[in-house]
PDB file of N, CA and C in Angstrom:
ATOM      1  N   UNK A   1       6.090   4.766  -9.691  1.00  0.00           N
ATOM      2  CA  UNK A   1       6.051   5.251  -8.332  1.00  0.00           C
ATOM      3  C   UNK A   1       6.548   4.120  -7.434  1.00  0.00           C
ATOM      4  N   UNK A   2       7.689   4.371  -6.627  1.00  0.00           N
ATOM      5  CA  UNK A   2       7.850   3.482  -5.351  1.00  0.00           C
ATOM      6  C   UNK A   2       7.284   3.926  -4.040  1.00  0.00           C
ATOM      7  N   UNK A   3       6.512   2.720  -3.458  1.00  0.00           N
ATOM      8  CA  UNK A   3       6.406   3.416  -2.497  1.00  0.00           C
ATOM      9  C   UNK A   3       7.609   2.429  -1.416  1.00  0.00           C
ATOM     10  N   UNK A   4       7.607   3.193   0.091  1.00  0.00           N
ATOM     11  CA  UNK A   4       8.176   2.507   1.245  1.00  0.00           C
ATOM     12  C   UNK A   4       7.755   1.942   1.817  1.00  0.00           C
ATOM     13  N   UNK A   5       8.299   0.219   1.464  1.00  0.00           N
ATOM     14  CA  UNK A   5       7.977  -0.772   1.609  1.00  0.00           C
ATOM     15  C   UNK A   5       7.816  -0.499   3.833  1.00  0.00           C
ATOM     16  N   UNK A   6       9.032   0.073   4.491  1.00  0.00           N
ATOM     17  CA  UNK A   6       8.800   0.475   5.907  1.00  0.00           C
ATOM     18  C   UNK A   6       7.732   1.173   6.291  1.00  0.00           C
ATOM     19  N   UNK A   7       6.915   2.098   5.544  1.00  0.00           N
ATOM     20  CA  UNK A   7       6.118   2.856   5.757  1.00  0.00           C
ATOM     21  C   UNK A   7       4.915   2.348   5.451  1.00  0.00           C
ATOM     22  N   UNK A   8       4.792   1.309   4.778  1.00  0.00           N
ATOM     23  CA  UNK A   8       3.317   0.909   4.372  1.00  0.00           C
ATOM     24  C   UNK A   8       3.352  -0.165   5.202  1.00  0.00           C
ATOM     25  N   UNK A   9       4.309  -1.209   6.117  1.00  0.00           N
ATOM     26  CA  UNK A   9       4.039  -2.015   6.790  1.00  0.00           C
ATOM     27  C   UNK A   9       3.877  -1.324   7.994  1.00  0.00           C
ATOM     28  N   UNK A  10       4.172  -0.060   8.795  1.00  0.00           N
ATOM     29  CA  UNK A  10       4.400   1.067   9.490  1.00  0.00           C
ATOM     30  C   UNK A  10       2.480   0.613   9.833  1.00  0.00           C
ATOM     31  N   UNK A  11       1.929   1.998   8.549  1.00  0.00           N
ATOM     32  CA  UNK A  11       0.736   2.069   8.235  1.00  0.00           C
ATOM     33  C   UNK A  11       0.269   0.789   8.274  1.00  0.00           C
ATOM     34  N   UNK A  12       0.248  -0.569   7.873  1.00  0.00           N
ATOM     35  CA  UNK A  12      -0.875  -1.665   8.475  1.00  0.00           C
ATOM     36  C   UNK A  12      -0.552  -1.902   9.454  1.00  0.00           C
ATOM     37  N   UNK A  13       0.429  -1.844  10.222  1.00  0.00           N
ATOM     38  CA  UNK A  13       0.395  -2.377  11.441  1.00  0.00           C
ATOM     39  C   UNK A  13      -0.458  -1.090  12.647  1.00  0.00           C
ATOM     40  N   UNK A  14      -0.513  -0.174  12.248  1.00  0.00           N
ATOM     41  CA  UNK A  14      -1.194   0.912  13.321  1.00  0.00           C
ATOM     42  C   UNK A  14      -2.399   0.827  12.991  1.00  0.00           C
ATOM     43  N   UNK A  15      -3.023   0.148  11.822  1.00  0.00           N
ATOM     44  CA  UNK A  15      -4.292  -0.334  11.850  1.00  0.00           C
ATOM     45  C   UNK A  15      -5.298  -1.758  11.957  1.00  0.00           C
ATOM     46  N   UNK A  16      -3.928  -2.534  12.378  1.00  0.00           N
ATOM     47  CA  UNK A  16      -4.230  -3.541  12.448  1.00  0.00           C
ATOM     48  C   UNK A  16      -4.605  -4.087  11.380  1.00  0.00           C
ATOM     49  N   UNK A  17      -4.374  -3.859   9.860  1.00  0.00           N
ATOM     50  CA  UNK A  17      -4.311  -4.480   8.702  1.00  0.00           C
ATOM     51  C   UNK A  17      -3.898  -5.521   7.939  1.00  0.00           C
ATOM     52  N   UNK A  18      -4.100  -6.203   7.527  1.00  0.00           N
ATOM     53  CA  UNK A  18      -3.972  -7.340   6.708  1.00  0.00           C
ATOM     54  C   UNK A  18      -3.851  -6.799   5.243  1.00  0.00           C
ATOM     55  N   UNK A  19      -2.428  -7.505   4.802  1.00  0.00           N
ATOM     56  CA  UNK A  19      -2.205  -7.562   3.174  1.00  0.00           C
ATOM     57  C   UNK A  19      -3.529  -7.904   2.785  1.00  0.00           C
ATOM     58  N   UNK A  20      -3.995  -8.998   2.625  1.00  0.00           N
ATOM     59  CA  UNK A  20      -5.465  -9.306   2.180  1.00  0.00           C
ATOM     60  C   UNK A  20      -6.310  -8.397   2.192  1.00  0.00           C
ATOM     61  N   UNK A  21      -6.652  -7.598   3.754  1.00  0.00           N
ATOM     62  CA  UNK A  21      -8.160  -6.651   3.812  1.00  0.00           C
ATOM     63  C   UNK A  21      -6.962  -5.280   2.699  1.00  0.00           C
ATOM     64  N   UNK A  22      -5.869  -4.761   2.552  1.00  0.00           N
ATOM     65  CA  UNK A  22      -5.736  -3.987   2.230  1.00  0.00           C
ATOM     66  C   UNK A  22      -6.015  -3.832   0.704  1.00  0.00           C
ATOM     67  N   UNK A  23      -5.790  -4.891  -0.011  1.00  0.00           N
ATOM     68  CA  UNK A  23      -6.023  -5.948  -1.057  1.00  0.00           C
ATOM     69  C   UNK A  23      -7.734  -5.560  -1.013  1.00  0.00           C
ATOM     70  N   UNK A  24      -8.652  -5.800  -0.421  1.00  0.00           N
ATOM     71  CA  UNK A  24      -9.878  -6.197  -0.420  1.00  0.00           C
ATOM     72  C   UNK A  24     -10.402  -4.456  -0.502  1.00  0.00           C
ATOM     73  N   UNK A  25      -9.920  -3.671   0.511  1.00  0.00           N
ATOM     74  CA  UNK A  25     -10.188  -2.175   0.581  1.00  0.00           C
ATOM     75  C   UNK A  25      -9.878  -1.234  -0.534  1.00  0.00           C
ATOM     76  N   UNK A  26      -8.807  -1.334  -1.316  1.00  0.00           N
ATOM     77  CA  UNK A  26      -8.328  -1.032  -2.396  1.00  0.00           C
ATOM     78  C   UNK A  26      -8.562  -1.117  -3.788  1.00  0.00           C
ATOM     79  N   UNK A  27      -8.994  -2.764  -3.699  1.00  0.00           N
ATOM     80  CA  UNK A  27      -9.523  -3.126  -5.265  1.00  0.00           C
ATOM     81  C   UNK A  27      -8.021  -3.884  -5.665  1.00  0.00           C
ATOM     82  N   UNK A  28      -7.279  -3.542  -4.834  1.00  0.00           N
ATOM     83  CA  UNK A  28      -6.058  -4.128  -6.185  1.00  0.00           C
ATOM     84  C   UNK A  28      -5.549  -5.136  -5.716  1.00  0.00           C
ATOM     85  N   UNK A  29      -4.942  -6.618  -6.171  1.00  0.00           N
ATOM     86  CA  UNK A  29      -4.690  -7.576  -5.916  1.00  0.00           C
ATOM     87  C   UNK A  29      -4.027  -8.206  -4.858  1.00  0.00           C
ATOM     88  N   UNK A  30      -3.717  -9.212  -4.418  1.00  0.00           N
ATOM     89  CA  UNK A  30      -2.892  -9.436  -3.148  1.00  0.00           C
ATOM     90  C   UNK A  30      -1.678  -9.556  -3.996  1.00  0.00           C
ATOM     91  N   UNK A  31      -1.212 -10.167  -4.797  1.00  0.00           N
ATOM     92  CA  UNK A  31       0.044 -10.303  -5.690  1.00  0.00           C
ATOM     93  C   UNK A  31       0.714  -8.716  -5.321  1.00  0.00           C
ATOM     94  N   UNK A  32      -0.261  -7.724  -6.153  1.00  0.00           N
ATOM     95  CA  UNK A  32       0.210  -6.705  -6.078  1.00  0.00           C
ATOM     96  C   UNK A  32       1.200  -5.963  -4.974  1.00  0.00           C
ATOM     97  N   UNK A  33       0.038  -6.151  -4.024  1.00  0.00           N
ATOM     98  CA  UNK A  33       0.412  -5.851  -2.615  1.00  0.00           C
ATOM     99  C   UNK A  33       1.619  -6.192  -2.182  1.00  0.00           C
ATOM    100  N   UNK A  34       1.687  -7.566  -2.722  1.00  0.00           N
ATOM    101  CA  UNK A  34       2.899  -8.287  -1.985  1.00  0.00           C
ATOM    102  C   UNK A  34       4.407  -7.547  -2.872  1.00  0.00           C
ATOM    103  N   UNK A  35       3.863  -7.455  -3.830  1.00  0.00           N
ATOM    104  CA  UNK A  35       4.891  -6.725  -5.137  1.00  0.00           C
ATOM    105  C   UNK A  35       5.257  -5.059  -4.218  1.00  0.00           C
ATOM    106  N   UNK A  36       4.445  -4.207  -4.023  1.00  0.00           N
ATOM    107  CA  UNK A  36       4.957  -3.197  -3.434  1.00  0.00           C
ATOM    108  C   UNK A  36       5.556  -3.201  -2.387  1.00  0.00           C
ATOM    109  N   UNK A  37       4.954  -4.039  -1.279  1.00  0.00           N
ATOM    110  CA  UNK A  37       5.503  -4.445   0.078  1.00  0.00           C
ATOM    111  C   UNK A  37       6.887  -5.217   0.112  1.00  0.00           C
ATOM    112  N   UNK A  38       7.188  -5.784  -1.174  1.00  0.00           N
ATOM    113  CA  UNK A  38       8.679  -5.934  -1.262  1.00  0.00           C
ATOM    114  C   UNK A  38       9.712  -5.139  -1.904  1.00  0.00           C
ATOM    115  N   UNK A  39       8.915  -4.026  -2.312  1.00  0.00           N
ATOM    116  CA  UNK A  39      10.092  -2.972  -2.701  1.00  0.00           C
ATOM    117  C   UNK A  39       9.723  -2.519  -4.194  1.00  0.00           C
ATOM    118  N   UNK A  40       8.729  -3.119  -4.965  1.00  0.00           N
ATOM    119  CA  UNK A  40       8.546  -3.145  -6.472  1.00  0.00           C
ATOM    120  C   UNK A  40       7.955  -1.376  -6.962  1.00  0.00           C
ATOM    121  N   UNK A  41       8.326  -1.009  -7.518  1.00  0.00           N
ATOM    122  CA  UNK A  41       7.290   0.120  -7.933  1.00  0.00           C
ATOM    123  C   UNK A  41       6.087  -0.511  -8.499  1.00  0.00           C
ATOM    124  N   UNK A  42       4.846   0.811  -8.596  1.00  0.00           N
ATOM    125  CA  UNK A  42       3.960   0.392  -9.011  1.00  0.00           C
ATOM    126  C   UNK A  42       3.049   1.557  -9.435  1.00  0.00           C
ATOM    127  N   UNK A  43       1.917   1.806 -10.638  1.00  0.00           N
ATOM    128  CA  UNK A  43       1.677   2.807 -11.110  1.00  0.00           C
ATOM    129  C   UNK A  43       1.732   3.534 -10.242  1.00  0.00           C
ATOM    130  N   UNK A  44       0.847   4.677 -10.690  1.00  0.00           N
ATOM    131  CA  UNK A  44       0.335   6.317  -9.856  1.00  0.00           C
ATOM    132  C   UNK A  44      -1.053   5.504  -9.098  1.00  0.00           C
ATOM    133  N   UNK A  45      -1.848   4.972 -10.199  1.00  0.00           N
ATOM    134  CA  UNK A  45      -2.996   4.640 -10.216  1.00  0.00           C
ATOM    135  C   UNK A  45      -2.969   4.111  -9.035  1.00  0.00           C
ATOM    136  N   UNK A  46      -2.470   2.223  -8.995  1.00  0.00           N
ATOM    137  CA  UNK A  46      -2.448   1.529  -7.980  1.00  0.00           C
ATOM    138  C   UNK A  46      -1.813   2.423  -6.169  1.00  0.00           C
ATOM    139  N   UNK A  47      -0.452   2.778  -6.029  1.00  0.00           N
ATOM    140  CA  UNK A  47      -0.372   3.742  -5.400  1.00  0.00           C
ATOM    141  C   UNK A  47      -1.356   4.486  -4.965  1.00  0.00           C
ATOM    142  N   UNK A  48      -2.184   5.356  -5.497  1.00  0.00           N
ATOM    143  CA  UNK A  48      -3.263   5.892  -4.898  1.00  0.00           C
ATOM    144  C   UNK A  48      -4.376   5.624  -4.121  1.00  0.00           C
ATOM    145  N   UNK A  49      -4.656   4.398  -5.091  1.00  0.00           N
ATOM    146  CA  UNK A  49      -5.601   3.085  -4.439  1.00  0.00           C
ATOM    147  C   UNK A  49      -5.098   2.591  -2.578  1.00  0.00           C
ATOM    148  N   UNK A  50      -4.331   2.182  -2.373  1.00  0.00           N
ATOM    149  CA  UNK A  50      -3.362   1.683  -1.309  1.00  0.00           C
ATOM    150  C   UNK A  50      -3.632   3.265  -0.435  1.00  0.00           C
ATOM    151  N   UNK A  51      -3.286   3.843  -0.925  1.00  0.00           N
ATOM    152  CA  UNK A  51      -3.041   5.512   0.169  1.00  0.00           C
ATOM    153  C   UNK A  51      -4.922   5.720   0.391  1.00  0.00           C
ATOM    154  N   UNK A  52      -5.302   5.780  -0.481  1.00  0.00           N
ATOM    155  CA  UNK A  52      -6.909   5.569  -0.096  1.00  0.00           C
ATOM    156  C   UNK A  52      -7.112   4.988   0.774  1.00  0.00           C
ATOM    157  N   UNK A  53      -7.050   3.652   0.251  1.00  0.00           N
ATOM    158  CA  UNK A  53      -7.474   2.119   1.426  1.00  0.00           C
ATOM    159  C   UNK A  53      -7.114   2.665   2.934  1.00  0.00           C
ATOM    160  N   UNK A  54      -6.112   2.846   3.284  1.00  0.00           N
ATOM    161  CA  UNK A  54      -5.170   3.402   4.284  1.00  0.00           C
ATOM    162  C   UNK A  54      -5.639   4.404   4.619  1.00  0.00           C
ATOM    163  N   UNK A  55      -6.592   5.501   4.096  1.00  0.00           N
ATOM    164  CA  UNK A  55      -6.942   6.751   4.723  1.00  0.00           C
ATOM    165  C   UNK A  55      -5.810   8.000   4.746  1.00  0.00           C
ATOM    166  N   UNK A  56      -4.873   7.819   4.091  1.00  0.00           N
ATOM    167  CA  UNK A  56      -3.754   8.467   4.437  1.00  0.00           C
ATOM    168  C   UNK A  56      -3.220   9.050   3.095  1.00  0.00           C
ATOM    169  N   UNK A  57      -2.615  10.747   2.827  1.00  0.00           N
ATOM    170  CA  UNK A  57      -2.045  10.814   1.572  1.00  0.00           C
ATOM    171  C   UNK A  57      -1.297  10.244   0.928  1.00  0.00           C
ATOM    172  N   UNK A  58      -0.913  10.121   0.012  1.00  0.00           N
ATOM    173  CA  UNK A  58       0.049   9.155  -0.904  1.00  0.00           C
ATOM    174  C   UNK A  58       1.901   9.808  -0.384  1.00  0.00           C
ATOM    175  N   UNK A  59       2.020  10.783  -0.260  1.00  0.00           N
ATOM    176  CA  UNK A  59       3.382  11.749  -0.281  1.00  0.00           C
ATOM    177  C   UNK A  59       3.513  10.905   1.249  1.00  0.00           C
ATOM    178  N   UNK A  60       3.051  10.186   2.425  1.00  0.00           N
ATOM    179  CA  UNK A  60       3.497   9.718   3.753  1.00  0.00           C
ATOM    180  C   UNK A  60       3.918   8.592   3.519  1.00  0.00           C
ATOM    181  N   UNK A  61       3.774   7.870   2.243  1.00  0.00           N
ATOM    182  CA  UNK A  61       4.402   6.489   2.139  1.00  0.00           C
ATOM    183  C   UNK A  61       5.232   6.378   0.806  1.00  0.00           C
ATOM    184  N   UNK A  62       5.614   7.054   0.248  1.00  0.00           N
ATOM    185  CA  UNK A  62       6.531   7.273  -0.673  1.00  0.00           C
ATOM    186  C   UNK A  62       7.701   7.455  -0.091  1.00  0.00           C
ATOM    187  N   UNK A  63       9.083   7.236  -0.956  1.00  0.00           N
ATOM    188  CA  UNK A  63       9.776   7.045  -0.862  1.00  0.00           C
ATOM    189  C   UNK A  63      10.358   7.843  -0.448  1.00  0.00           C
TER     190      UNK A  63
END
Protein backbone atom coordinates (compact mmCIF):
# COMPACT_ATOMS: atom_id res chain seq x y z
CA UNK A 1 0.00 0.00 0.00
CA UNK A 2 1.25 3.61 -0.81
CA UNK A 3 0.03 6.07 0.83
CA UNK A 4 0.27 10.18 -0.17
CA UNK A 5 3.08 11.32 1.15
CA UNK A 6 0.91 15.24 0.37
CA UNK A 7 -2.00 14.00 2.06
CA UNK A 8 -0.65 12.65 5.21
CA UNK A 9 1.49 15.82 5.75
CA UNK A 10 -2.00 17.68 4.62
CA UNK A 11 -3.62 15.55 7.60
CA UNK A 12 -0.78 16.42 10.39
CA UNK A 13 -0.64 19.65 9.72
CA UNK A 14 -4.66 20.32 10.28
CA UNK A 15 -4.01 18.66 13.46
CA UNK A 16 -1.26 20.05 14.54
CA UNK A 17 0.69 16.71 14.58
CA UNK A 18 3.98 15.60 15.04
CA UNK A 19 5.75 12.62 13.13
CA UNK A 20 6.67 11.51 16.68
CA UNK A 21 2.97 11.90 18.46
CA UNK A 22 1.74 10.17 15.14
CA UNK A 23 4.42 7.49 15.77
CA UNK A 24 3.31 7.44 19.52
CA UNK A 25 -0.73 7.33 18.55
CA UNK A 26 -0.33 4.56 16.14
CA UNK A 27 2.07 2.14 17.70
CA UNK A 28 4.28 2.15 14.70
CA UNK A 29 7.74 3.53 14.61
CA UNK A 30 9.13 6.96 13.81
CA UNK A 31 11.55 5.31 11.11
CA UNK A 32 8.45 4.06 9.71
CA UNK A 33 6.70 7.18 9.56
CA UNK A 34 9.46 8.85 8.11
CA UNK A 35 9.57 5.83 5.42
CA UNK A 36 5.88 6.57 4.33
CA UNK A 37 6.13 10.33 4.57
CA UNK A 38 8.82 10.01 1.97
CA UNK A 39 6.98 8.16 -0.49
CA UNK A 40 7.80 4.34 0.66
CA UNK A 41 4.90 1.90 0.60
CA UNK A 42 3.99 0.19 3.53
CA UNK A 43 1.75 -2.83 4.66
CA UNK A 44 -2.21 -2.77 4.85
CA UNK A 45 -1.57 -3.31 8.51
CA UNK A 46 0.75 -0.30 9.25
CA UNK A 47 -1.41 1.98 6.80
CA UNK A 48 -4.36 1.38 8.83
CA UNK A 49 -2.65 2.09 12.01
CA UNK A 50 -1.64 5.83 10.68
CA UNK A 51 -5.46 6.33 9.23
CA UNK A 52 -6.58 5.34 12.81
CA UNK A 53 -4.07 7.55 14.64
CA UNK A 54 -5.40 10.37 12.32
CA UNK A 55 -9.10 9.62 12.89
CA UNK A 56 -9.63 9.51 9.30
CA UNK A 57 -10.40 6.51 6.64
CA UNK A 58 -7.53 4.96 5.00
CA UNK A 59 -9.09 5.52 1.07
CA UNK A 60 -8.41 9.89 2.02
CA UNK A 61 -4.73 9.33 2.11
CA UNK A 62 -3.97 6.86 -0.41
CA UNK A 63 -2.75 7.34 -3.39
Amino acid sequence: MRIDRIKLVTELAKRDMSQKRLAELSGVSRATINYVRAGKSCSDEVGQKIADALGIDIVKILE
